[in-house]
Protein backbone atom coordinates (compact mmCIF):
# COMPACT_ATOMS: atom_id res chain seq x y z
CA UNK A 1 -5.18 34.99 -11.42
CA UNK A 2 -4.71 31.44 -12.64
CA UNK A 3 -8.06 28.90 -12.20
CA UNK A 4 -5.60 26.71 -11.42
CA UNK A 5 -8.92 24.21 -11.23
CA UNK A 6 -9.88 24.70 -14.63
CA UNK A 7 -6.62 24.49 -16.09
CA UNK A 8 -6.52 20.88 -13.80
CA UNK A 9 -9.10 19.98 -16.22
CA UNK A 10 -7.81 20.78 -19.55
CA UNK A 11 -4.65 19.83 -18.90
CA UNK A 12 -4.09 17.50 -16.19
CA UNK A 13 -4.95 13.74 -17.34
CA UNK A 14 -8.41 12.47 -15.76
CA UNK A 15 -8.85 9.36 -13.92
CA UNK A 16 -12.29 9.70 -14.22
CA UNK A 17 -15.35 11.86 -15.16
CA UNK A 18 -15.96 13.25 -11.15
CA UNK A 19 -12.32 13.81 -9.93
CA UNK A 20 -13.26 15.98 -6.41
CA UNK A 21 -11.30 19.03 -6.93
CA UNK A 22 -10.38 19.50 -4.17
CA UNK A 23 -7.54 22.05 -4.19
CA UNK A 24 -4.80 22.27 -1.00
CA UNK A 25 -2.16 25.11 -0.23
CA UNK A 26 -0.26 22.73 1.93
CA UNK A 27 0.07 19.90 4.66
CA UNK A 28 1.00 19.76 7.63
CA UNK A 29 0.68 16.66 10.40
CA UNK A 30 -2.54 14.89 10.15
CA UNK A 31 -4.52 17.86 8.56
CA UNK A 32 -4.61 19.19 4.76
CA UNK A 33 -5.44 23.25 4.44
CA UNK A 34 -7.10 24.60 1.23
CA UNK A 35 -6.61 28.09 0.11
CA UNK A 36 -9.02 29.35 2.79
CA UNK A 37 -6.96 27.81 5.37
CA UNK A 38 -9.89 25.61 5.83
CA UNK A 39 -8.45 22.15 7.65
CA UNK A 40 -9.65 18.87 6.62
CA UNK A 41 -8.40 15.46 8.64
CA UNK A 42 -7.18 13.32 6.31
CA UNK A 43 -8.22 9.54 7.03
CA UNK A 44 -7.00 7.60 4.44
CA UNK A 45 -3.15 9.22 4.39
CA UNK A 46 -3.50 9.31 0.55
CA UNK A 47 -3.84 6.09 -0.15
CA UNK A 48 -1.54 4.55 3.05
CA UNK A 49 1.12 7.25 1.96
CA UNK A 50 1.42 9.27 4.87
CA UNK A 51 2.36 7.31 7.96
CA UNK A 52 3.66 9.62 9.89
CA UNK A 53 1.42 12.50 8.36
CA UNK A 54 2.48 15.15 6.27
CA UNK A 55 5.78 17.13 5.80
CA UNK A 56 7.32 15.04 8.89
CA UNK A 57 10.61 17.73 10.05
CA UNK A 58 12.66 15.12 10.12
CA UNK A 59 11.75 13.89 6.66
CA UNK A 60 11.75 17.26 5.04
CA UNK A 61 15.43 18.30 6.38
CA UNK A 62 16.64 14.85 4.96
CA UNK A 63 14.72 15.41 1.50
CA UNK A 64 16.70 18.82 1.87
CA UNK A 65 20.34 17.38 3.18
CA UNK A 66 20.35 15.19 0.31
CA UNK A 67 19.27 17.47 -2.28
CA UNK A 68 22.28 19.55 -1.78
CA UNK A 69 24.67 16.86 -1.66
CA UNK A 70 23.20 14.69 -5.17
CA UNK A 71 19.97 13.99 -6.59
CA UNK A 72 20.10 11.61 -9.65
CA UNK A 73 23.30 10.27 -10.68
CA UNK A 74 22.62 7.18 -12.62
CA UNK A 75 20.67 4.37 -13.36
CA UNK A 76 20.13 2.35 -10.55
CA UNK A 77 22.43 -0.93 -9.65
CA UNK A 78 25.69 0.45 -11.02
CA UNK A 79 27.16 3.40 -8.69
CA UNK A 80 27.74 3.06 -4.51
CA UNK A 81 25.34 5.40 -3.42
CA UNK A 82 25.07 5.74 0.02
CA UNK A 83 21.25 6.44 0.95
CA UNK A 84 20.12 3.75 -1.88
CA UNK A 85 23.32 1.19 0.84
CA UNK A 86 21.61 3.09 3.77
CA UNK A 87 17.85 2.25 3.36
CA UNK A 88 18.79 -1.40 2.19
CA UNK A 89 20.72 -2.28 5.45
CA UNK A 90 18.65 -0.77 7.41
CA UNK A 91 15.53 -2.67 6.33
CA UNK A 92 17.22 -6.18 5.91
CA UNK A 93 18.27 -5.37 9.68
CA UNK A 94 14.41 -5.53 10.22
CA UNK A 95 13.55 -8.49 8.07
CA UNK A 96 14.47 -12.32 8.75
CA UNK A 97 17.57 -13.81 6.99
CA UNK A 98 15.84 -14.69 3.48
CA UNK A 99 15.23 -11.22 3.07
CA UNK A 100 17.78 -9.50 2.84
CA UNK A 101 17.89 -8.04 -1.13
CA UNK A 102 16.50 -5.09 -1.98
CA UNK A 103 15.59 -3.56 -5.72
CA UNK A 104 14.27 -0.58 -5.54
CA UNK A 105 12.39 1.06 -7.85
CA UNK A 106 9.59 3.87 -8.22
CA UNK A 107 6.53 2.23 -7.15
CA UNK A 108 4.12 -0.02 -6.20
CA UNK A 109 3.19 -1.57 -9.68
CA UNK A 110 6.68 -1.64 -10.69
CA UNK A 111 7.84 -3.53 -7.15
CA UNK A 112 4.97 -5.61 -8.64
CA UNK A 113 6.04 -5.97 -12.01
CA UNK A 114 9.85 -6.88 -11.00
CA UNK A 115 9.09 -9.61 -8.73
CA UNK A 116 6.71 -11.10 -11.30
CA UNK A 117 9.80 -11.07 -13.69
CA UNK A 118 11.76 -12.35 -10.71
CA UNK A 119 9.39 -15.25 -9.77
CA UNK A 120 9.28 -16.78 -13.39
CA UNK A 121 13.11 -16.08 -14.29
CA UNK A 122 14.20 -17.90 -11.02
CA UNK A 123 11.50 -21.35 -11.05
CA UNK A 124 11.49 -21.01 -14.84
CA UNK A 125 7.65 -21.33 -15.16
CA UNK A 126 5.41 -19.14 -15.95
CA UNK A 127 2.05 -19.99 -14.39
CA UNK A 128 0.98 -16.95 -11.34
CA UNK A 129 -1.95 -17.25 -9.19
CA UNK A 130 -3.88 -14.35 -7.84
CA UNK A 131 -6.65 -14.08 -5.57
CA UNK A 132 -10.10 -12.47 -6.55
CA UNK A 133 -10.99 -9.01 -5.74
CA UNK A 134 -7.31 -8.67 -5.59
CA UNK A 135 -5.63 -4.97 -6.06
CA UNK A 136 -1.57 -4.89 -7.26
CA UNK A 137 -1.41 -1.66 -9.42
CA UNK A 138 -2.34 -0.70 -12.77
CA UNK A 139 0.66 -1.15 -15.33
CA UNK A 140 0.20 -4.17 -17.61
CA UNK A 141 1.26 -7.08 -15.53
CA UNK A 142 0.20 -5.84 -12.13
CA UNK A 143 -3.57 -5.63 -14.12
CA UNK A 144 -3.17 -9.24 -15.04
CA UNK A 145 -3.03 -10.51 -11.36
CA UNK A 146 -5.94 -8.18 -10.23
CA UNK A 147 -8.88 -9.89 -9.32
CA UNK A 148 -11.80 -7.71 -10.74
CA UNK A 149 -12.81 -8.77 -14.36
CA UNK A 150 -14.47 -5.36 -14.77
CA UNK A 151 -11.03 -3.27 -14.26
CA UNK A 152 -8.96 -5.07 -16.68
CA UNK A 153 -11.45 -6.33 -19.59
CA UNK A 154 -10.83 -3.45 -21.84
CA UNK A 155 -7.02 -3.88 -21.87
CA UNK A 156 -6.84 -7.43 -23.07
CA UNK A 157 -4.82 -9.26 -23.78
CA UNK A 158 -2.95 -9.68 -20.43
CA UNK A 159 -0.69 -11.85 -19.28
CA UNK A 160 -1.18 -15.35 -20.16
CA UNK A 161 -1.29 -18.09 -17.89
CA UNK A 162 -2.29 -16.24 -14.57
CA UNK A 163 -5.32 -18.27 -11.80
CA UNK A 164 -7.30 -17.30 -9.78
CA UNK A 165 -8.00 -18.25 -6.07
CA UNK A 166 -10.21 -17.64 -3.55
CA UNK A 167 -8.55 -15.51 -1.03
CA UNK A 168 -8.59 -17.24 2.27
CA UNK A 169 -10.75 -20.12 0.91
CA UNK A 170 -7.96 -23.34 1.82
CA UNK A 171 -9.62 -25.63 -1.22
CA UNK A 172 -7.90 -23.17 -3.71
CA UNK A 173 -4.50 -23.99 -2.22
CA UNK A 174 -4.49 -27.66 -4.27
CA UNK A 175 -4.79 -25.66 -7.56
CA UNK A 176 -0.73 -24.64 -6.16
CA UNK A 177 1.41 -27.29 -8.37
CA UNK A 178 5.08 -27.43 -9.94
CA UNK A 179 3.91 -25.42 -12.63
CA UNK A 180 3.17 -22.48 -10.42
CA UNK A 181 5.87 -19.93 -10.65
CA UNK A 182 4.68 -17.80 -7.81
CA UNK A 183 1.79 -17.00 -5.52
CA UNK A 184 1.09 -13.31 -5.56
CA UNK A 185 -1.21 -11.92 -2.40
CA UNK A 186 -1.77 -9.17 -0.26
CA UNK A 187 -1.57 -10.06 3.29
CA UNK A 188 -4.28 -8.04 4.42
CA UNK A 189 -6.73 -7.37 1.01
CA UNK A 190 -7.00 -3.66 0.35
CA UNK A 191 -9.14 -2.28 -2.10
CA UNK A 192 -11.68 -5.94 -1.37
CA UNK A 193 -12.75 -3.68 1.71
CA UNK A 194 -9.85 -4.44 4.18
CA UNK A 195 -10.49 -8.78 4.01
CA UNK A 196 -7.94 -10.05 6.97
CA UNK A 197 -6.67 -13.55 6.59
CA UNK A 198 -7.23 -16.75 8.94
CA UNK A 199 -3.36 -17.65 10.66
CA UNK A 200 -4.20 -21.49 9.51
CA UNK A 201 -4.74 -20.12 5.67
CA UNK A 202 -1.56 -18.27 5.56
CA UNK A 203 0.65 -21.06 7.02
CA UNK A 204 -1.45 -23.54 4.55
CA UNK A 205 -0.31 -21.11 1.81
CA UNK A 206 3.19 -21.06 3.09
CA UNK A 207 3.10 -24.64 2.94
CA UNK A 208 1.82 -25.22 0.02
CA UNK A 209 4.29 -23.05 -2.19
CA UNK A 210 7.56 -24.70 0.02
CA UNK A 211 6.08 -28.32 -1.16
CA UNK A 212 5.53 -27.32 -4.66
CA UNK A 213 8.97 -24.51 -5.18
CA UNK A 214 6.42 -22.21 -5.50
CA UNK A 215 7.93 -18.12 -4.44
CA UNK A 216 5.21 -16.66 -2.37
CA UNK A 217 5.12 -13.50 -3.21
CA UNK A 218 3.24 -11.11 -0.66
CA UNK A 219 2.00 -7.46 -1.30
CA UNK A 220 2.38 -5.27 1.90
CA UNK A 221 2.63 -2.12 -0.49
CA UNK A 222 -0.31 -0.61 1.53
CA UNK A 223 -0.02 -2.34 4.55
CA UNK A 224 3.46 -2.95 6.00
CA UNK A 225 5.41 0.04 8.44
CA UNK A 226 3.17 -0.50 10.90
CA UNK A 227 -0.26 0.30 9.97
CA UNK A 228 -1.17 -2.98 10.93
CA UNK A 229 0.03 -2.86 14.29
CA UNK A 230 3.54 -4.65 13.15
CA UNK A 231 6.24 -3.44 11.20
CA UNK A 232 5.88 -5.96 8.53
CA UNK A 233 2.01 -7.42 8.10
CA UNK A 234 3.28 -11.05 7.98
CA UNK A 235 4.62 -10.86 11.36
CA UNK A 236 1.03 -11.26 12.41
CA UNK A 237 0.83 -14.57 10.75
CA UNK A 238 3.92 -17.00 11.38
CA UNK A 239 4.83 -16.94 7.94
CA UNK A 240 7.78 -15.46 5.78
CA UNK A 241 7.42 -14.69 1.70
CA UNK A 242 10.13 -15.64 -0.97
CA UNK A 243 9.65 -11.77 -1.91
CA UNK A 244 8.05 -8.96 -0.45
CA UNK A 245 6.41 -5.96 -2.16
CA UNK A 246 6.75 -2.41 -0.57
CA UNK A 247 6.04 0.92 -1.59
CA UNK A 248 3.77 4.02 -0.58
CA UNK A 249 4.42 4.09 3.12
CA UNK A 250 8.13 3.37 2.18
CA UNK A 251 9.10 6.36 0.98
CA UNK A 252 7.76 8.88 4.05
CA UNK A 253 5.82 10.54 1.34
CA UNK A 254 8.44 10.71 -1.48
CA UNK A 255 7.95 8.32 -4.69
CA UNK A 256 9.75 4.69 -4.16
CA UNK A 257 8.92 1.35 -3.95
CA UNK A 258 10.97 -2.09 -3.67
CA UNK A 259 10.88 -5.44 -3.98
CA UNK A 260 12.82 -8.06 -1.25
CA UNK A 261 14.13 -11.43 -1.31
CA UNK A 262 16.89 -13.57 -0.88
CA UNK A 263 20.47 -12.63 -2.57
CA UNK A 264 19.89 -16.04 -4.03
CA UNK A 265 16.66 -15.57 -5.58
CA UNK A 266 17.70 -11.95 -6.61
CA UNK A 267 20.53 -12.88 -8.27
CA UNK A 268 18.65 -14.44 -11.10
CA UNK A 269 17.99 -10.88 -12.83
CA UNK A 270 21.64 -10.09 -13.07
CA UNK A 271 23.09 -12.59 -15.66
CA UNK A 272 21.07 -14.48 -18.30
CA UNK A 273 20.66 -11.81 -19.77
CA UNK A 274 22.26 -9.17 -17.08
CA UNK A 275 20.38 -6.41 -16.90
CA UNK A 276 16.77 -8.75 -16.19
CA UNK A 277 15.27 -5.63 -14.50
CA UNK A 278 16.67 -2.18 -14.65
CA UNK A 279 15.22 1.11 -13.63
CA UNK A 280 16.23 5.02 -14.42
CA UNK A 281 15.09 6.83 -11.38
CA UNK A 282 14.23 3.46 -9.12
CA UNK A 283 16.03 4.15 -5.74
CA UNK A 284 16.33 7.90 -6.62
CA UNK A 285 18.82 9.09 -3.30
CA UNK A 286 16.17 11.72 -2.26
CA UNK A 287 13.30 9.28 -2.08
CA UNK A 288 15.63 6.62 -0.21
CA UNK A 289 16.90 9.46 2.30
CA UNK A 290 13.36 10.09 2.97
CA UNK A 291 12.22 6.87 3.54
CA UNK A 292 15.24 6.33 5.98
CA UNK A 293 14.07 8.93 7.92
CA UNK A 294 10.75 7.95 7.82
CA UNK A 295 11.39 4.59 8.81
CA UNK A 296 13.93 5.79 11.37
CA UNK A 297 11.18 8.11 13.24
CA UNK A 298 8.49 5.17 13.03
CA UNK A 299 10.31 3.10 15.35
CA UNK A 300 11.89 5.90 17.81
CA UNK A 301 8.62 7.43 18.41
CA UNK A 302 7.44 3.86 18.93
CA UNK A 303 4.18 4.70 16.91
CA UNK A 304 3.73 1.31 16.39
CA UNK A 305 3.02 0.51 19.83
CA UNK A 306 -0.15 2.73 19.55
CA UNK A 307 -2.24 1.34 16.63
CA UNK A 308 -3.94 -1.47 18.70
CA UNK A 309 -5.92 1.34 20.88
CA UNK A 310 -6.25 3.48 18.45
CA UNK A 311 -8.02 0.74 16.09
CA UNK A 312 -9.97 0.11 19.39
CA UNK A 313 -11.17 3.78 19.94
CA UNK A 314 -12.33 3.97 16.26
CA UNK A 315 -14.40 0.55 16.32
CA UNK A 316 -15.98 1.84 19.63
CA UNK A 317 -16.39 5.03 18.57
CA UNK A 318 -17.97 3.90 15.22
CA UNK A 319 -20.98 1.90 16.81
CA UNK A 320 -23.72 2.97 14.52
CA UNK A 321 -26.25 1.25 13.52
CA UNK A 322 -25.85 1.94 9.83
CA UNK A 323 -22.61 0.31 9.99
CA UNK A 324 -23.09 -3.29 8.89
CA UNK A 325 -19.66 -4.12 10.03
CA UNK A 326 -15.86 -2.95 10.70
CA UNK A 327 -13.43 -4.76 9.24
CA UNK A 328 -9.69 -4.61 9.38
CA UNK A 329 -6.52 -4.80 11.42
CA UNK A 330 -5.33 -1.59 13.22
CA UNK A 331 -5.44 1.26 11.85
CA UNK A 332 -6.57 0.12 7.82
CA UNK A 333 -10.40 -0.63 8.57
CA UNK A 334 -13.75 -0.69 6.50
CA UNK A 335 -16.75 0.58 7.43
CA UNK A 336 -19.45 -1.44 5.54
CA UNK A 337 -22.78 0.08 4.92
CA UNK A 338 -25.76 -1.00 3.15
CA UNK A 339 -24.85 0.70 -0.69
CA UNK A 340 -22.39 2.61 -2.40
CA UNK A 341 -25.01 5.27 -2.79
CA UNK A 342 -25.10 5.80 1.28
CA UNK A 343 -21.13 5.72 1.46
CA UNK A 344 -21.08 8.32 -1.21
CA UNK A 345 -23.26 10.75 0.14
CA UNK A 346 -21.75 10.03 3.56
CA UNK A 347 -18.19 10.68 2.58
CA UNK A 348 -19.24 13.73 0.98
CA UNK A 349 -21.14 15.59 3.55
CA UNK A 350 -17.75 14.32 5.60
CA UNK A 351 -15.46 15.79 3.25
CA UNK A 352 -17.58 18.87 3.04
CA UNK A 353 -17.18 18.69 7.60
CA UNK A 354 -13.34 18.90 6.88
CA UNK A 355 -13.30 15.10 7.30
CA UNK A 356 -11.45 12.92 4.29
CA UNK A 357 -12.55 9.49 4.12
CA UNK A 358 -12.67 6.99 0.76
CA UNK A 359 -14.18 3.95 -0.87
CA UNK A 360 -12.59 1.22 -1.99
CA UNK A 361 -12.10 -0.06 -5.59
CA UNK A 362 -13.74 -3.72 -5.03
CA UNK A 363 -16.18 -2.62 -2.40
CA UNK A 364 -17.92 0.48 -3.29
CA UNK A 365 -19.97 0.00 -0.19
CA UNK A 366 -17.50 0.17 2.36
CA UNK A 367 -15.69 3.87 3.68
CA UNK A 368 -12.18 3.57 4.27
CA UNK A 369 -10.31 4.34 7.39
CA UNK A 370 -6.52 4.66 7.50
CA UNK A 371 -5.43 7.66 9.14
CA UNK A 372 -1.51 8.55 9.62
CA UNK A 373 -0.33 6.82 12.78
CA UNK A 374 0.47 10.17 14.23
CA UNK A 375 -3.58 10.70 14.88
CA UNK A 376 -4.47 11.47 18.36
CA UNK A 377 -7.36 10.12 20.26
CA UNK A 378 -8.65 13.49 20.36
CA UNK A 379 -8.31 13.84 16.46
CA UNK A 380 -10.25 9.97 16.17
CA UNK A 381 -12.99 11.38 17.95
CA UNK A 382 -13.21 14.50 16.27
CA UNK A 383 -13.15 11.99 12.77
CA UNK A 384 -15.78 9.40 14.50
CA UNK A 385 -18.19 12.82 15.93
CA UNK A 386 -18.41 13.79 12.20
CA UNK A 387 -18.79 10.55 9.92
CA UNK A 388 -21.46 9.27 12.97
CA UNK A 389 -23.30 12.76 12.56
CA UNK A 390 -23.02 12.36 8.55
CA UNK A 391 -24.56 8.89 9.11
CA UNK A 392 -27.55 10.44 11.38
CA UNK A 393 -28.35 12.63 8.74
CA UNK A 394 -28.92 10.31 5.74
CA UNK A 395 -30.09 7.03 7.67
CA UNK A 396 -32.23 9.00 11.07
């Protein structure tokens, strides 16, 4: 019989020197099963993957529909295909007027990269400014705009020409000028331990890129389909970007992500040269019939509706007095404690509890929280009984 964990080691790349092995048989809901058919609840829906949990029916029979009609047929922009026209129209019906363009492509750091192109191609400048402790993927331009020194040091050179700003500190704003090609931030900070933004700095951001014809580019990738308690995270906030970054929840659990904007702005990568951004499997028809149906399902089961008290029952239900502090906006939160040390033995004894909760990359003291939107209140108190009862036993 195969050690299919050691053979994960030899042969599998590593990320890093303590990967958690953990090994699954399959998913199903809100729950991961190993090959004991022990369950574990997962909290942090792989990394804001799993909206709607795992192996949705209605995703799976469209990942299977359109696998027997075509998978990949050609790189993307050039044939009609109608889940790539499908998915499009159906989120520019949700979107305001400016954005109604969508590239797709097969990620988050790639949505990243393109609209980086797409910013400086369009204004013709080539200054970018970032916030600290900022998180946009790992591929060579997405590392130039993060915000953590320590991340991206052994991989320079980077990008030239890329600021930095404090996010939601208003004095940063003046360093916006008409050299600034874009403005990249996420709306709600991620992997800075879930950092939520004042309406009045937003709106001062907005402001400042329309005075200066500066794109604002915003990063939803982990927080838009409504794990923020609205569709789109910037509906929270007044405010609308030049382009908009999607990806993990997008694709119900299949590989895509996109970038959105204006046909106007867009239409800069197809001529000078044509072909400004092209992608092989970007838009792939499987991953675009999933994310339909994802998408689709989100707003009939009105799932949405149900983050608010569901963010409420996990901040009452996480009154500890280890926690320093719960930050976030419905159901993406951080759970600060006093070290990385205590969160790491805390999410362990959770994990080993059949509980899966997470750090974050720019806050190592902080557990993450992010369940699919499907959890139950039932299922938050299970979660809340076990990381309270982890907490008892390294801090009574």
């Amino acid at each position: 019989m195969l050690n299919l964990r050691q053979l994960f080691l030899d042969h599998n790349a590593q990320t890093t020197r303590f990967p958690l092995l953990l090994q699954f048989e399959k998913a199903k809901g809100v729950y991961l099963y190993d090959a004991g058919n022990k369950p574990y609840l997962d909290l942090i829906s792989g990394i804001g993957v799993s909206n709607l949990g795992h192996s949705h029916p209605r995703i799976v029979d469209a990942v299977k529909e359109q696998a027997e009609n075509y998978m990949h047929l050609m790189v993307y922009g050039e044939y009609v295909q109608a889940p790539q026209v499908k998915f499009a129209h159906k989120l520019a019906s949700l979107l305001p007027q400016s954005l109604q363009s969508v590239y797709f492509v097969n990620s988050g750091a790639e949505a990243v990269e393109g609209a980086l192109k797409l910013a400086k191609r369009y204004t013709g400048r080539s200054e970018i400014i970032a916030c600290k402790n900022s998180y946009h993927g790992s591929t060579q331009g997405a590392l130039s705009v993060m915000g953590n020194e320590g991340y991206k040091q052994a991989y320079r050179p980077l990008l030239p020409g890329v600021r930095f700003i404090e996010f939601n500190n208003p004095t940063g704003l003046e360093q916006i000028t008409d050299q600034t090609a874009c403005v990249i931030i996420e709306t709600v900070q991620g992997e800075a331990g879930i950092r939520v933004p004042d309406t009045e700095y937003l709106q001062a951001l907005r402001s400042h890129c329309t005075e200066t014809g500066t794109l604002l580019i915003l990063d939803e990738i982990q927080v838009a389909f409504g794990r923020t308690g609205k569709l789109f995270a910037f509906e929270h906030y007044g405010i609308v970007p030049d382009i908009l970054l999607l990806a993990k929840a997008l694709g119900g659990g299949m590989p895509i992500g996109a970038f959105v904007s204006s046909n106007q702005i867009m239409s800069a990568l197809s001529e000078k040269p044509i072909l400004g951004h092209i992608t092989t499997f970007g838009g792939h028809p499987v991953c675009c019939a999933a994310g339909l149906a994802a998408l689709e399902t989100l707003l009939n089961e009105r799932l949405i509706e149900q983050v608010a008290a569901k963010e409420a029952l996990f901040r009452h239900l996480l009154s500890h007095p280890s926690i320093r502090e719960i930050r976030g906006k419905g159901l993406i939160l951080a759970a600060e404690l006093e070290s990385f040390e205590l969160n790491k033995k805390v999410i362990d004894r959770c994990i080993e509890h059949g509980v899966i909760v997470d750090w974050f990359l720019h806050c190592s003291n902080s557990m993450r929280i992010a369940p699919p939107l499907i959890i139950s209140e039932k299922e938050i108190a299970h979660a809340c009984q076990v990381i309270t009862e982890a907490l008892d036993y390294y801090t009574a």
